[in-house]
Protein backbone atom coordinates (compact mmCIF):
# COMPACT_ATOMS: atom_id res chain seq x y z
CA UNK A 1 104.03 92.71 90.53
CA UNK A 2 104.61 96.31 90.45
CA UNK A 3 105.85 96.25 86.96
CA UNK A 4 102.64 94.89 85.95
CA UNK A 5 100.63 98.02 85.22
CA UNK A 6 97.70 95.76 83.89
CA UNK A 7 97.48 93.75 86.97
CA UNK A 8 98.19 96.43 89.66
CA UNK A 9 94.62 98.24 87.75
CA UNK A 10 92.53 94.80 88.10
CA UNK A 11 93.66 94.28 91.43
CA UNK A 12 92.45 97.79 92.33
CA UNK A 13 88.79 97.31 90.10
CA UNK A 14 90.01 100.02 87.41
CA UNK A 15 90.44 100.03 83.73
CA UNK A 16 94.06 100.97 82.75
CA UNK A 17 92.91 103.74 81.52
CA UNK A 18 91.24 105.50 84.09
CA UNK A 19 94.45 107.66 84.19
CA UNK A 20 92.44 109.83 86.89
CA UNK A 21 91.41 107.02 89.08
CA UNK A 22 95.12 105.74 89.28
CA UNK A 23 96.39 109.40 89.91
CA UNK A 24 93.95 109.52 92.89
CA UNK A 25 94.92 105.85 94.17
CA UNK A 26 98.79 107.16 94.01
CA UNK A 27 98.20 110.48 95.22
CA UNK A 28 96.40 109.39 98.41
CA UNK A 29 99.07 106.54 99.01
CA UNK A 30 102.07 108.86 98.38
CA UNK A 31 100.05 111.58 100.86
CA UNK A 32 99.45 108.80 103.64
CA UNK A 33 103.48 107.86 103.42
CA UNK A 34 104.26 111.61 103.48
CA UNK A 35 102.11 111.68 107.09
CA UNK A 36 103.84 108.67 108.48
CA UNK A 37 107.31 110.06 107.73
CA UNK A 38 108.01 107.93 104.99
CA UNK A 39 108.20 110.08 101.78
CA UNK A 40 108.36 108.21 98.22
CA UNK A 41 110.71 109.92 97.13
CA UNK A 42 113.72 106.94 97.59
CA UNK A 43 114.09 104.15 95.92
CA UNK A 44 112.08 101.09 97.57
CA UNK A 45 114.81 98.84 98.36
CA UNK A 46 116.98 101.81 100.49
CA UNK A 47 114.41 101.18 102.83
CA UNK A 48 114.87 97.98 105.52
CA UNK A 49 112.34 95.15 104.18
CA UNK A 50 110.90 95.69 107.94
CA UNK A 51 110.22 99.01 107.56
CA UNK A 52 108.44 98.17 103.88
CA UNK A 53 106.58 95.62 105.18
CA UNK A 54 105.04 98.17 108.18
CA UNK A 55 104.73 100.70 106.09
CA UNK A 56 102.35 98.56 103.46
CA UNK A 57 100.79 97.12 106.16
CA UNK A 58 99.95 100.44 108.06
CA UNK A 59 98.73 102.09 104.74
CA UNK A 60 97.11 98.80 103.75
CA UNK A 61 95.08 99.17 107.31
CA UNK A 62 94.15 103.28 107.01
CA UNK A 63 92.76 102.72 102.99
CA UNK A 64 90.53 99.65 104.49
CA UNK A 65 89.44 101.46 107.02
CA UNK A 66 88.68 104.48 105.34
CA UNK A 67 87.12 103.38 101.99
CA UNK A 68 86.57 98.85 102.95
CA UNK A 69 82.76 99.63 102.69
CA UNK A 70 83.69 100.45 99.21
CA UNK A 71 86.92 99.00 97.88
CA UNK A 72 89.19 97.09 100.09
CA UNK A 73 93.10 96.74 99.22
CA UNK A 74 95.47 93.99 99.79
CA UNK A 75 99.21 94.62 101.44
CA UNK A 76 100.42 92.91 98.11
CA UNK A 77 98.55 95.68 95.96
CA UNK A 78 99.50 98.54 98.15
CA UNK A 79 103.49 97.31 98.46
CA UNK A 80 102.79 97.12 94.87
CA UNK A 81 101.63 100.71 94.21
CA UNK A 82 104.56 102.04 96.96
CA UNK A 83 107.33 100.59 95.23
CA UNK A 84 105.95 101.76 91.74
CA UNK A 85 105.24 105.07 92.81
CA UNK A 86 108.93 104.81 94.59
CA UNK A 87 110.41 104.12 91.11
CA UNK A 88 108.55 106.69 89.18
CA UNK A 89 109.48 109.64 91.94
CA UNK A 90 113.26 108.57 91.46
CA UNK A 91 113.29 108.51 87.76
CA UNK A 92 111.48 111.62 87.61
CA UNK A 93 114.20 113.32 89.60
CA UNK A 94 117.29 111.53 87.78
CA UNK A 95 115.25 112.56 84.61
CA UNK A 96 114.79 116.16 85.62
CA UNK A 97 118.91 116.50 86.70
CA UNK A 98 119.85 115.10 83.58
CA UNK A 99 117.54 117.31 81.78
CA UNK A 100 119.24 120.56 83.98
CA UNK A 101 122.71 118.89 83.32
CA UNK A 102 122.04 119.55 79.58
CA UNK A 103 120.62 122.96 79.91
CA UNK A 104 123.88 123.78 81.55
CA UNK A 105 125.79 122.51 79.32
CA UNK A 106 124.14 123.85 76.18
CA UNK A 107 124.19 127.31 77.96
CA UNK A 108 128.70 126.99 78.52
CA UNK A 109 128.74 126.15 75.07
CA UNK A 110 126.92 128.98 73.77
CA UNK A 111 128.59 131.14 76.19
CA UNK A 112 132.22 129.49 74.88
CA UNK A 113 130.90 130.53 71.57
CA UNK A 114 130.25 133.81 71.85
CA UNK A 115 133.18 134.95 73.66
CA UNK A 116 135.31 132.51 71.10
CA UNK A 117 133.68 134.56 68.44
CA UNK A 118 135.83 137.45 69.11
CA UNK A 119 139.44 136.25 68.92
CA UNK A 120 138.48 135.15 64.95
């Protein structure tokens, strides 16, 4: 389900894009994680399925609390959101050393150059 971007939106009441709305869902999930000791920022399955399942259920419990008179969430749609917003903080940081890896790189060979240029 957390692939689903279309269902993970109706399951939550939102239109797909209500790019604001889902920023504030994601924000206040990855916030309440960051609180419990359990930051986002590794991939879902490192994590124990025991210590998934306690963690959706414990952030599942807090948002119902806080905002049921309004919008309550299901464990499935909140394990949903972690392990999306799980994936997307990994690949952002793979992206981002990839992205320095190249800078690098392009930075020795300009370097190479330039002293190169000499010896010609």
């Amino acid at each position: 389900m957390y692939k689903d971007r279309l269902r993970i939106c109706r399951l939550l009441g939102i239109s797909n894009n209500d790019h604001a709305v889902v920023n504030d869902y994601r924000d206040w999930i990855e916030n309440d994680c960051i609180r419990r000791g359990k930051p986002l920022s590794v991939l879902y399955t490192s994590r124990m399925d025991t210590e998934n399942y306690e963690l959706g259920r414990s952030v599942t419990n807090k948002w119902n609390r806080q905002y049921g008179d309004k919008k309550t969430l299901s464990e499935d749609t909140i394990w949903a959101l972690i392990h999306r917003i799980s994936l997307d903080n990994v690949r952002n940081v793979a992206t981002k050393a990839k992205r320095r890896m190249a800078k690098v790189w392009l930075l020795n060979c300009h370097l190479w150059l330039e002293c190169n240029m000499f010896l010609w």
